[in-house]
C-alpha atoms as a PDB file:
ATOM      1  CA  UNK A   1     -37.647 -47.386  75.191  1.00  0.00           C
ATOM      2  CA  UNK A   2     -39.726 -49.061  77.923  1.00  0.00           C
ATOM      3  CA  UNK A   3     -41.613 -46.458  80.105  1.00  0.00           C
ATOM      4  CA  UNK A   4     -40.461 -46.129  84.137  1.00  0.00           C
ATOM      5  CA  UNK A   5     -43.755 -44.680  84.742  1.00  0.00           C
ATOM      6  CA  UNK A   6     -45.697 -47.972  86.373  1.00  0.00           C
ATOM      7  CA  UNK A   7     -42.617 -48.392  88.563  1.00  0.00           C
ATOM      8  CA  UNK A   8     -42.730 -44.659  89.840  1.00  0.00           C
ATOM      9  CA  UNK A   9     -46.475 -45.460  90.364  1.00  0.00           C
ATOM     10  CA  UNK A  10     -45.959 -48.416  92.267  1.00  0.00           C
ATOM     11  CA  UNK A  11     -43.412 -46.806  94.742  1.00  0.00           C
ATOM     12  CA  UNK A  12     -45.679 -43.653  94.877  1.00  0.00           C
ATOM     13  CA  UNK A  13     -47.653 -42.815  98.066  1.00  0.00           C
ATOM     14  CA  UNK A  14     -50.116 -41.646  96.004  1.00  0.00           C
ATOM     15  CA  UNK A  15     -50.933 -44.655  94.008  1.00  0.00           C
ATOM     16  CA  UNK A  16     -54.087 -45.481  95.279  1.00  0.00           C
ATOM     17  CA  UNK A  17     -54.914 -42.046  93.592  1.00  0.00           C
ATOM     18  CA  UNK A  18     -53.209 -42.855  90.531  1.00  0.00           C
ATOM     19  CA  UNK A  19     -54.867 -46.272  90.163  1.00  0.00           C
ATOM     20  CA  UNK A  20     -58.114 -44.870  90.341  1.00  0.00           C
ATOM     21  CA  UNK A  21     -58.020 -42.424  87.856  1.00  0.00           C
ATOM     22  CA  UNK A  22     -56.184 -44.750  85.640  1.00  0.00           C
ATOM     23  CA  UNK A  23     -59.202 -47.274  86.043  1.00  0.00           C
ATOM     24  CA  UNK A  24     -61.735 -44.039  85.671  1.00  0.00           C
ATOM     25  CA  UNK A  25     -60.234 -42.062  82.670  1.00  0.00           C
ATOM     26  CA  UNK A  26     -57.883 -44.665  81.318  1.00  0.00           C
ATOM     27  CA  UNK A  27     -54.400 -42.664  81.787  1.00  0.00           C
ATOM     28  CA  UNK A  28     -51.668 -42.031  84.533  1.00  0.00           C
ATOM     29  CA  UNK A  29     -51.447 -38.651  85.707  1.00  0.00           C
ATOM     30  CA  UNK A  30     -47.827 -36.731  85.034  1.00  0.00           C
ATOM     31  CA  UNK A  31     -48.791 -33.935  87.788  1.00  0.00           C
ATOM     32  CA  UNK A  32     -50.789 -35.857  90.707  1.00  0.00           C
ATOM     33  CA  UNK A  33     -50.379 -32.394  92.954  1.00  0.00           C
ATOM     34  CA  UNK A  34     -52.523 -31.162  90.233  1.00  0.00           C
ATOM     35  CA  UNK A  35     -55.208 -33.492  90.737  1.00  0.00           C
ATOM     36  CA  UNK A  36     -54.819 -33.891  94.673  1.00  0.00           C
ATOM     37  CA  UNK A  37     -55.165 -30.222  94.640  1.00  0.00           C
ATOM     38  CA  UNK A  38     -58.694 -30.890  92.720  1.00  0.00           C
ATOM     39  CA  UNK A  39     -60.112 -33.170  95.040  1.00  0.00           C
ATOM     40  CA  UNK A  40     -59.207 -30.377  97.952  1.00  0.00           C
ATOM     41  CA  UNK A  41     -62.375 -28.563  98.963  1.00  0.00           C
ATOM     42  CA  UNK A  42     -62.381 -24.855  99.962  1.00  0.00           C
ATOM     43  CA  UNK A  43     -63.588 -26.235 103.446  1.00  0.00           C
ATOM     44  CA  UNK A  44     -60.642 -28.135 103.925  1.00  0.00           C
ATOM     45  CA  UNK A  45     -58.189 -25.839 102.415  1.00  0.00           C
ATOM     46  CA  UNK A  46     -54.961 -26.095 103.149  1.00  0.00           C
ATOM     47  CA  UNK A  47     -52.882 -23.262 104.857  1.00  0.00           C
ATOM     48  CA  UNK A  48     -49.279 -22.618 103.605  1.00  0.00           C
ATOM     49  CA  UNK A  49     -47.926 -19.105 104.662  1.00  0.00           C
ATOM     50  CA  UNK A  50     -48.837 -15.739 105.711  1.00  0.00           C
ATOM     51  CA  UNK A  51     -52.857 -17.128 106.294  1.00  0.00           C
ATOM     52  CA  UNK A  52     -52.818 -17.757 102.253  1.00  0.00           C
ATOM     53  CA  UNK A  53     -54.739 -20.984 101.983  1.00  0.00           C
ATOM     54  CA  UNK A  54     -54.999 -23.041  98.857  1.00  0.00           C
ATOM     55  CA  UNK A  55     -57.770 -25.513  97.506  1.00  0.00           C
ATOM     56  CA  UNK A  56     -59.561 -26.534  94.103  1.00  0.00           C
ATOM     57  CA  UNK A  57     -61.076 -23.459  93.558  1.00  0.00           C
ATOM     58  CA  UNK A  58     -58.819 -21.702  91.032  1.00  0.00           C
ATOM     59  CA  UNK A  59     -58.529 -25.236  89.039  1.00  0.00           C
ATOM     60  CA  UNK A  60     -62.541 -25.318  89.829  1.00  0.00           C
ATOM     61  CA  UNK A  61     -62.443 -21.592  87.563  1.00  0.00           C
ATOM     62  CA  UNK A  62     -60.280 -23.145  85.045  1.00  0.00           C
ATOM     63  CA  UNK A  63     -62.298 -26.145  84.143  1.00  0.00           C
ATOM     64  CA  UNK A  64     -65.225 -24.091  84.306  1.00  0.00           C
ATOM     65  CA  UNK A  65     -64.055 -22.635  81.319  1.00  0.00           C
ATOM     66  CA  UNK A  66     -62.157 -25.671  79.520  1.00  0.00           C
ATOM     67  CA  UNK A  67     -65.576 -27.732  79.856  1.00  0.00           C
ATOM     68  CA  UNK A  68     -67.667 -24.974  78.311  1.00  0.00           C
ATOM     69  CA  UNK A  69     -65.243 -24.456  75.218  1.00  0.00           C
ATOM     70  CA  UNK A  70     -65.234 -28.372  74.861  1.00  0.00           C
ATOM     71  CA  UNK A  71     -68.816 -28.818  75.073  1.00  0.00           C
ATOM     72  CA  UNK A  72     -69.866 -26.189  72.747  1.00  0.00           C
ATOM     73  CA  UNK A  73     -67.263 -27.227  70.091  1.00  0.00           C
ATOM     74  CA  UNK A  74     -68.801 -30.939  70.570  1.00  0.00           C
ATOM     75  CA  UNK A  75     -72.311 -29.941  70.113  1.00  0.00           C
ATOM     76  CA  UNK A  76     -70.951 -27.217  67.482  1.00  0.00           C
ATOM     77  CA  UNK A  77     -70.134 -30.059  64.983  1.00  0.00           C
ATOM     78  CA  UNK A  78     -73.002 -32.247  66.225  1.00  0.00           C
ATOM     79  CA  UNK A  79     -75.632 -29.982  65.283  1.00  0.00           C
ATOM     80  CA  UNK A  80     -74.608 -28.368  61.907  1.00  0.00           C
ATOM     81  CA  UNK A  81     -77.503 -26.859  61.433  1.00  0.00           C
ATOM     82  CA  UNK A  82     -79.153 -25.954  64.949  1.00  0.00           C
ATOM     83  CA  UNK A  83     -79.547 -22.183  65.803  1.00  0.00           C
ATOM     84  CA  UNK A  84     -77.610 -20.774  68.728  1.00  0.00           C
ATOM     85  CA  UNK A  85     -80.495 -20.676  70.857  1.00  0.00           C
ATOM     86  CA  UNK A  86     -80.650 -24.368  70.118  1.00  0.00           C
ATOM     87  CA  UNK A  87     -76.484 -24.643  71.129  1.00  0.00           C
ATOM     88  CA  UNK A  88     -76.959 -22.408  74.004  1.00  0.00           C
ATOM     89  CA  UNK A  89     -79.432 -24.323  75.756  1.00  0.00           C
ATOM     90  CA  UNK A  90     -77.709 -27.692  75.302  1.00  0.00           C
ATOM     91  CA  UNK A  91     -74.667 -26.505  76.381  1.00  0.00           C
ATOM     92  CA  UNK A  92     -76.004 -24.942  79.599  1.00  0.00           C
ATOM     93  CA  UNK A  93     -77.885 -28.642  79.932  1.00  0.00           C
ATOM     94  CA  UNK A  94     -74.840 -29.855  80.001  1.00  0.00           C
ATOM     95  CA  UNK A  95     -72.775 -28.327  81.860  1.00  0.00           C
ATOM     96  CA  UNK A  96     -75.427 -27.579  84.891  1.00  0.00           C
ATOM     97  CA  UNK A  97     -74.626 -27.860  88.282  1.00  0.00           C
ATOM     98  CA  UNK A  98     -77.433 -30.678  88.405  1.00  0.00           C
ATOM     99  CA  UNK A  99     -75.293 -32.668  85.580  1.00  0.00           C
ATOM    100  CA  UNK A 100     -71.966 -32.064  87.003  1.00  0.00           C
ATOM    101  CA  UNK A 101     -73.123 -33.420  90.473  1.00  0.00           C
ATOM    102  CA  UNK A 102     -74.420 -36.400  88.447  1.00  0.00           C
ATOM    103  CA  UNK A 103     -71.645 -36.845  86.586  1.00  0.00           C
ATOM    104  CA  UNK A 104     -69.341 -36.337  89.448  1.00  0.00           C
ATOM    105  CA  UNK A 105     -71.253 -39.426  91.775  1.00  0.00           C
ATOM    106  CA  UNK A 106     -71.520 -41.487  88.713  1.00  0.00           C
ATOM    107  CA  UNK A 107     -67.790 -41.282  87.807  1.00  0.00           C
ATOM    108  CA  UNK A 108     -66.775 -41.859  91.322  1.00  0.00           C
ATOM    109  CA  UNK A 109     -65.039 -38.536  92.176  1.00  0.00           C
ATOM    110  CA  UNK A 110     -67.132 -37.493  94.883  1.00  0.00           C
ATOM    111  CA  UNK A 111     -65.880 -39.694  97.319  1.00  0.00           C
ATOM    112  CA  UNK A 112     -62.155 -38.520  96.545  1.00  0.00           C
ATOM    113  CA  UNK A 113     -63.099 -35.239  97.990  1.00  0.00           C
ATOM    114  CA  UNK A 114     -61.430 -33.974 101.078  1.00  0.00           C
ATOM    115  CA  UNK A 115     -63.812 -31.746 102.857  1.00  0.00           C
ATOM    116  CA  UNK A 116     -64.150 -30.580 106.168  1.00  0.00           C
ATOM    117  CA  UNK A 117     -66.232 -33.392 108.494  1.00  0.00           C
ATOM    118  CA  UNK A 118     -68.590 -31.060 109.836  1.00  0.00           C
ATOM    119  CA  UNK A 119     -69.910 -29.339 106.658  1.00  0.00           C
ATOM    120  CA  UNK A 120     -70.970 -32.818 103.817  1.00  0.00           C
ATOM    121  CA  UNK A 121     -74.518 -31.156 103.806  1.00  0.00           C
ATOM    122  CA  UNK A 122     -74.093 -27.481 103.277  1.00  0.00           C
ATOM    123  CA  UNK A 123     -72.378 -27.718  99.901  1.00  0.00           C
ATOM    124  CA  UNK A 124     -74.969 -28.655  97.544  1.00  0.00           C
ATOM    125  CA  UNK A 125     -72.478 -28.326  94.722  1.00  0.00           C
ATOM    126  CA  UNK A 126     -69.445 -29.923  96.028  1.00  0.00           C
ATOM    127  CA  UNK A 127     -69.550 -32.576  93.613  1.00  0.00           C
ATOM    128  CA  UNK A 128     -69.409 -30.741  90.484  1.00  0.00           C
ATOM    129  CA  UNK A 129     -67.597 -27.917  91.719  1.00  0.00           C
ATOM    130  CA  UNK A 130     -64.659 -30.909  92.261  1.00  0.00           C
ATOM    131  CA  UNK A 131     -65.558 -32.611  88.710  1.00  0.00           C
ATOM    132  CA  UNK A 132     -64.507 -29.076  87.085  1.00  0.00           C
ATOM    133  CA  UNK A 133     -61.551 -28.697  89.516  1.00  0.00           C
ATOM    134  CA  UNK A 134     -60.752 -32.173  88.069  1.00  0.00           C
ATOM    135  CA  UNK A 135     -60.763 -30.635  84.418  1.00  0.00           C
ATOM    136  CA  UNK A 136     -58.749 -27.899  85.452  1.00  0.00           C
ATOM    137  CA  UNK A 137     -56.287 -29.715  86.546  1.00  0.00           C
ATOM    138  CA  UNK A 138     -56.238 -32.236  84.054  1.00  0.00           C
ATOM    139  CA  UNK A 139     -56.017 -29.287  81.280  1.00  0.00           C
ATOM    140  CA  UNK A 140     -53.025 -27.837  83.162  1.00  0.00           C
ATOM    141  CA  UNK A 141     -51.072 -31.530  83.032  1.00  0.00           C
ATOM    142  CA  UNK A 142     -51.858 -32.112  79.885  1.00  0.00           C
ATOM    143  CA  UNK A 143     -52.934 -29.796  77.767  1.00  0.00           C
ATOM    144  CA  UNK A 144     -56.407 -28.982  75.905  1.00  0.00           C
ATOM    145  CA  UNK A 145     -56.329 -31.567  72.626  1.00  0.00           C
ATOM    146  CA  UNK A 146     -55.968 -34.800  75.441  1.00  0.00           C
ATOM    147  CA  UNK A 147     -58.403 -33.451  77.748  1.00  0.00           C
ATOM    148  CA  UNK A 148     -60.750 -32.540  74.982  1.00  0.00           C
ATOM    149  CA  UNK A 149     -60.542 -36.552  73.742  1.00  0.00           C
ATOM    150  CA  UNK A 150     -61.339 -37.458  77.559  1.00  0.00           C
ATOM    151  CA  UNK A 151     -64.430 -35.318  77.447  1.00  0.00           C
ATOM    152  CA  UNK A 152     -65.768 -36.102  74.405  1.00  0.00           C
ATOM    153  CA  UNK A 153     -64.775 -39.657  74.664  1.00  0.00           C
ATOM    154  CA  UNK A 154     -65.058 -40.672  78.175  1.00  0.00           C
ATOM    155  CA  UNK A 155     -67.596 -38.584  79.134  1.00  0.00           C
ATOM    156  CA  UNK A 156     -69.922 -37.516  76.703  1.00  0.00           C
ATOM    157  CA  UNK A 157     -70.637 -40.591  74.629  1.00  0.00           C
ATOM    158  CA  UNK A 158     -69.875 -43.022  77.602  1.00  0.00           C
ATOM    159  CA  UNK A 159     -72.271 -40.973  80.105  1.00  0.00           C
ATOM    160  CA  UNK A 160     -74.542 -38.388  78.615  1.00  0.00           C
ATOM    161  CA  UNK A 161     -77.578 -39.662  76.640  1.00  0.00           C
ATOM    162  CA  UNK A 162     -77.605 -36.079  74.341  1.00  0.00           C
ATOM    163  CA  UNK A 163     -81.154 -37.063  72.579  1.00  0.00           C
ATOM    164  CA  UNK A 164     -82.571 -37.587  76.438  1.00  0.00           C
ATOM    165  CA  UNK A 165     -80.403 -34.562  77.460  1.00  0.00           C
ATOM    166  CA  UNK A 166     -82.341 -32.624  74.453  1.00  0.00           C
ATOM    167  CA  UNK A 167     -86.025 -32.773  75.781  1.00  0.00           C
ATOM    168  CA  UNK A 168     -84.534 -31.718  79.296  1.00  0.00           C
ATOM    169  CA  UNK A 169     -85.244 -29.257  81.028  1.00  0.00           C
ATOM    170  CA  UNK A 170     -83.093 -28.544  84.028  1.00  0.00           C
ATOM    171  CA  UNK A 171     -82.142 -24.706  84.231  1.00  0.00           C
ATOM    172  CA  UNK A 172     -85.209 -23.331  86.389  1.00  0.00           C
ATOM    173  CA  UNK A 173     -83.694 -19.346  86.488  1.00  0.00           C
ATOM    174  CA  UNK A 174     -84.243 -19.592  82.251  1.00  0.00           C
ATOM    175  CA  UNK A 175     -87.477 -21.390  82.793  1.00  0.00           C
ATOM    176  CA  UNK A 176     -88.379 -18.744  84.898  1.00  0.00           C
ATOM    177  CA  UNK A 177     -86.552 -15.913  82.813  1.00  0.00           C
ATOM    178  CA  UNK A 178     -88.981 -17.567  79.951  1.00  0.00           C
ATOM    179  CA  UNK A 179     -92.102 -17.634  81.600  1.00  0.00           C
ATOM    180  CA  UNK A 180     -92.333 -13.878  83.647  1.00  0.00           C
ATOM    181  CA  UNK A 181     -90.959 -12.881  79.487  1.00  0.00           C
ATOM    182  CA  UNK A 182     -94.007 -14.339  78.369  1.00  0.00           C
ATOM    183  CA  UNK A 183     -96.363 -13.280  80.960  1.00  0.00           C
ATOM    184  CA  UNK A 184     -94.427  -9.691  80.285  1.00  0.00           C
ATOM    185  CA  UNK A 185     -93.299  -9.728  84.036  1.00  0.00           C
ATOM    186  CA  UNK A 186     -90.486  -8.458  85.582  1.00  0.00           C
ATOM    187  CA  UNK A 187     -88.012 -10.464  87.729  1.00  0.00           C
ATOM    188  CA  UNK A 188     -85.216  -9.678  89.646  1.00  0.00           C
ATOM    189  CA  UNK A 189     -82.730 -11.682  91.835  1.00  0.00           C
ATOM    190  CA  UNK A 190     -81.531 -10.146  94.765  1.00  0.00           C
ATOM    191  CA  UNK A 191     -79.205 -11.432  97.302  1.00  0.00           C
ATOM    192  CA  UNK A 192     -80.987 -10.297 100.645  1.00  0.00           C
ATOM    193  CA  UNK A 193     -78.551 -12.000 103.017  1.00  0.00           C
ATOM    194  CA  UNK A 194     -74.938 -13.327 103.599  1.00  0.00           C
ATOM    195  CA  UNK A 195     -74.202 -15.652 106.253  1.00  0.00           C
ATOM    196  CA  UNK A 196     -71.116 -16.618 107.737  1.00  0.00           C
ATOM    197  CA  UNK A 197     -67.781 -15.946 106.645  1.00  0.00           C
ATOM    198  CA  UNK A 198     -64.867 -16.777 104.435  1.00  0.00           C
ATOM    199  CA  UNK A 199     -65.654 -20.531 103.243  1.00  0.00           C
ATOM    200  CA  UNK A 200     -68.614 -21.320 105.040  1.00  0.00           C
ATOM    201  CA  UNK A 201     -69.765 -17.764 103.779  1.00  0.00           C
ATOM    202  CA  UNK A 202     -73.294 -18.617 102.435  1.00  0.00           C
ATOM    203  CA  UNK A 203     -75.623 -15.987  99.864  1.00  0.00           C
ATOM    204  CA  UNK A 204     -79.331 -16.061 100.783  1.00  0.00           C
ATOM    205  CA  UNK A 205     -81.373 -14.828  97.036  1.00  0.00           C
ATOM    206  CA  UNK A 206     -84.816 -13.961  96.937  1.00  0.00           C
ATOM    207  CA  UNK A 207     -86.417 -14.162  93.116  1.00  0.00           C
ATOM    208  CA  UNK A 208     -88.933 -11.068  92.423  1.00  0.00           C
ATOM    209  CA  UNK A 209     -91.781 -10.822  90.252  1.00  0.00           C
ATOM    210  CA  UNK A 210     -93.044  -7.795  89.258  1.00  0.00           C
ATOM    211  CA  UNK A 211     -91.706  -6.644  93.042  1.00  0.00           C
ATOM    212  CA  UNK A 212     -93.122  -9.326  94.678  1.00  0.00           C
ATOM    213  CA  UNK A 213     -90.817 -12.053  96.918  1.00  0.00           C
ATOM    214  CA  UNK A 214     -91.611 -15.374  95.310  1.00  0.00           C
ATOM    215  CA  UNK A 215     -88.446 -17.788  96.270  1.00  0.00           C
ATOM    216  CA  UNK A 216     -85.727 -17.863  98.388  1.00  0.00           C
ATOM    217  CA  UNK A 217     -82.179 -19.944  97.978  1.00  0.00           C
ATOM    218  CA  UNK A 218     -79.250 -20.344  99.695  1.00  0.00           C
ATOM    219  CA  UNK A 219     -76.090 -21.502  98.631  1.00  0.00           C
ATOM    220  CA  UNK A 220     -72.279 -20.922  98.600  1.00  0.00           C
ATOM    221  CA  UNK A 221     -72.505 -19.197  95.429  1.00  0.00           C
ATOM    222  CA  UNK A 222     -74.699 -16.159  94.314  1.00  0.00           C
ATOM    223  CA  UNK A 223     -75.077 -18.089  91.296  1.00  0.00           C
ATOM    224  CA  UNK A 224     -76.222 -21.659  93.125  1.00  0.00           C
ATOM    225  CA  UNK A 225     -78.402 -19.295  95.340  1.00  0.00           C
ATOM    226  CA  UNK A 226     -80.255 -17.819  92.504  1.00  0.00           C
ATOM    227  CA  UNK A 227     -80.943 -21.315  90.300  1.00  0.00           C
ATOM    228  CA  UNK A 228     -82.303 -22.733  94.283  1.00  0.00           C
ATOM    229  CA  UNK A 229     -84.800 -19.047  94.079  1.00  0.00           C
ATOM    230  CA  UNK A 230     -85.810 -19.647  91.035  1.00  0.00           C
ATOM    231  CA  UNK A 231     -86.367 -23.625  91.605  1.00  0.00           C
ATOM    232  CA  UNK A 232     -88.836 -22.681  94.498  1.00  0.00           C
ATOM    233  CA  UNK A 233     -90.524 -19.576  92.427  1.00  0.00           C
ATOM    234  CA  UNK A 234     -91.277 -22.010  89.495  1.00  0.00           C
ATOM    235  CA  UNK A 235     -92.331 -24.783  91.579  1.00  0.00           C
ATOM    236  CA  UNK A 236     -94.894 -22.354  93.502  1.00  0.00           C
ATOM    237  CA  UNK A 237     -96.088 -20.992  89.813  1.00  0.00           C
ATOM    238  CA  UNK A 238     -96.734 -23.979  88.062  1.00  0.00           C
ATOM    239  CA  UNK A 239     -98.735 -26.001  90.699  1.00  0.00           C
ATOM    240  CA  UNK A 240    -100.959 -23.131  91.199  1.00  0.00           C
ATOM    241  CA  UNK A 241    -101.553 -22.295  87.634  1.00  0.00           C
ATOM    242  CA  UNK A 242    -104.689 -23.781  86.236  1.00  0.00           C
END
């Protein structure tokens, strides 16, 4: 039997939305509130009753973890016989906040985003905060087998180069965690500031060694905040050591 679906699509308002991931992923959505709901930032999030707002963030939490199963059962069977050091790394390589940005701009979603006007340069991770969202969502329409295949298949091996990926090195907090290990240091992340409140809340993290302030971050994100610290602490160590 001949699908509807293209007709449905057609008469949509939303087909400009359904076109374009179509022409990015290569498939119709069944959901689309799933996926408009992905592309809604926290700073434009929508109210609906009783001051409960909604946005991507709970599909941003889901694909968090969808991606991260994915990825380490790709690299899993990739590298039969790599340590989990080895997996570890590569997976966090992966699925970095630097990488999803990338892959976020490259694939085109970051100009899907609805965001508040007044706030495009204070998320830093807006991009690949969305590109998880996107997962989510896609995992909750479909399930986890088809949105595994459009990882692996439309992702990965169409957009990651996993031998440059390999020599990378774009987590600074373990490059840091490494070094101060090494130099038998201690270091400590501490978040010495909050600004603002509910969306536009912001964490300000200052990275110690041995006791010593030695980079600051801010971000939305305790986490963002302490891979910015760290960024700054190794960027002040390593041009000053001989």
């Amino acid at each position: 039997m001949k699908s509807f679906k293209p007709v449905k699509i057609y008469l949509s308002p939303d087909k400009e939305l359904f076109r374009t991931i179509k022409n990015i992923f290569g498939f119709y959505p069944d959901n689309i509130f799933l996926y408009k709901l992905a592309f809604r930032h926290r700073s434009a999030a929508q109210e609906l009753f009783n001051g409960v707002k909604v946005s991507n963030e709970r599909l941003e939490y889901l694909g968090d973890a969808v991606l991260n199963l994915v990825v380490a059962d790709y690299l899993y069977k990739t590298f039969p016989f790599k340590d989990e050091g080895f997996l570890t790394q590569m997976r966090s390589k992966i699925v970095s906040r630097a990488q999803l940005n990338d892959l976020s701009r490259k694939l085109g979603l970051d100009r899907l985003i609805q965001k508040s006007q007044n706030s495009l340069s204070q998320f830093r991770s807006i991009a690949g905060d969305t590109f998880e969202a996107f997962i989510g969502a896609m995992y909750f329409d479909r399930g986890y087998e088809f949105t595994k295949k459009i990882i692996i298949n439309r992702i990965i091996k169409f957009h990651l180069d996993i031998d440059e990926i390999e020599t990378m090195d774009v987590n600074p907090k373990s490059t840091l965690l490494e070094w101060t290990q090494k130099m038998k240091k201690m270091l400590d992340f501490r978040v010495i500031e909050e600004v603002g409140t509910g969306p536009r809340k912001q964490y300000i993290v200052e990275a110690y060694i041995d006791d010593i302030p030695s980079g600051k971050g801010q971000d939305f994100s305790i986490k963002g905040a302490e891979q910015l610290a760290a960024e700054k602490a190794c960027n002040s160590i390593f041009q000053t050591e001989p």
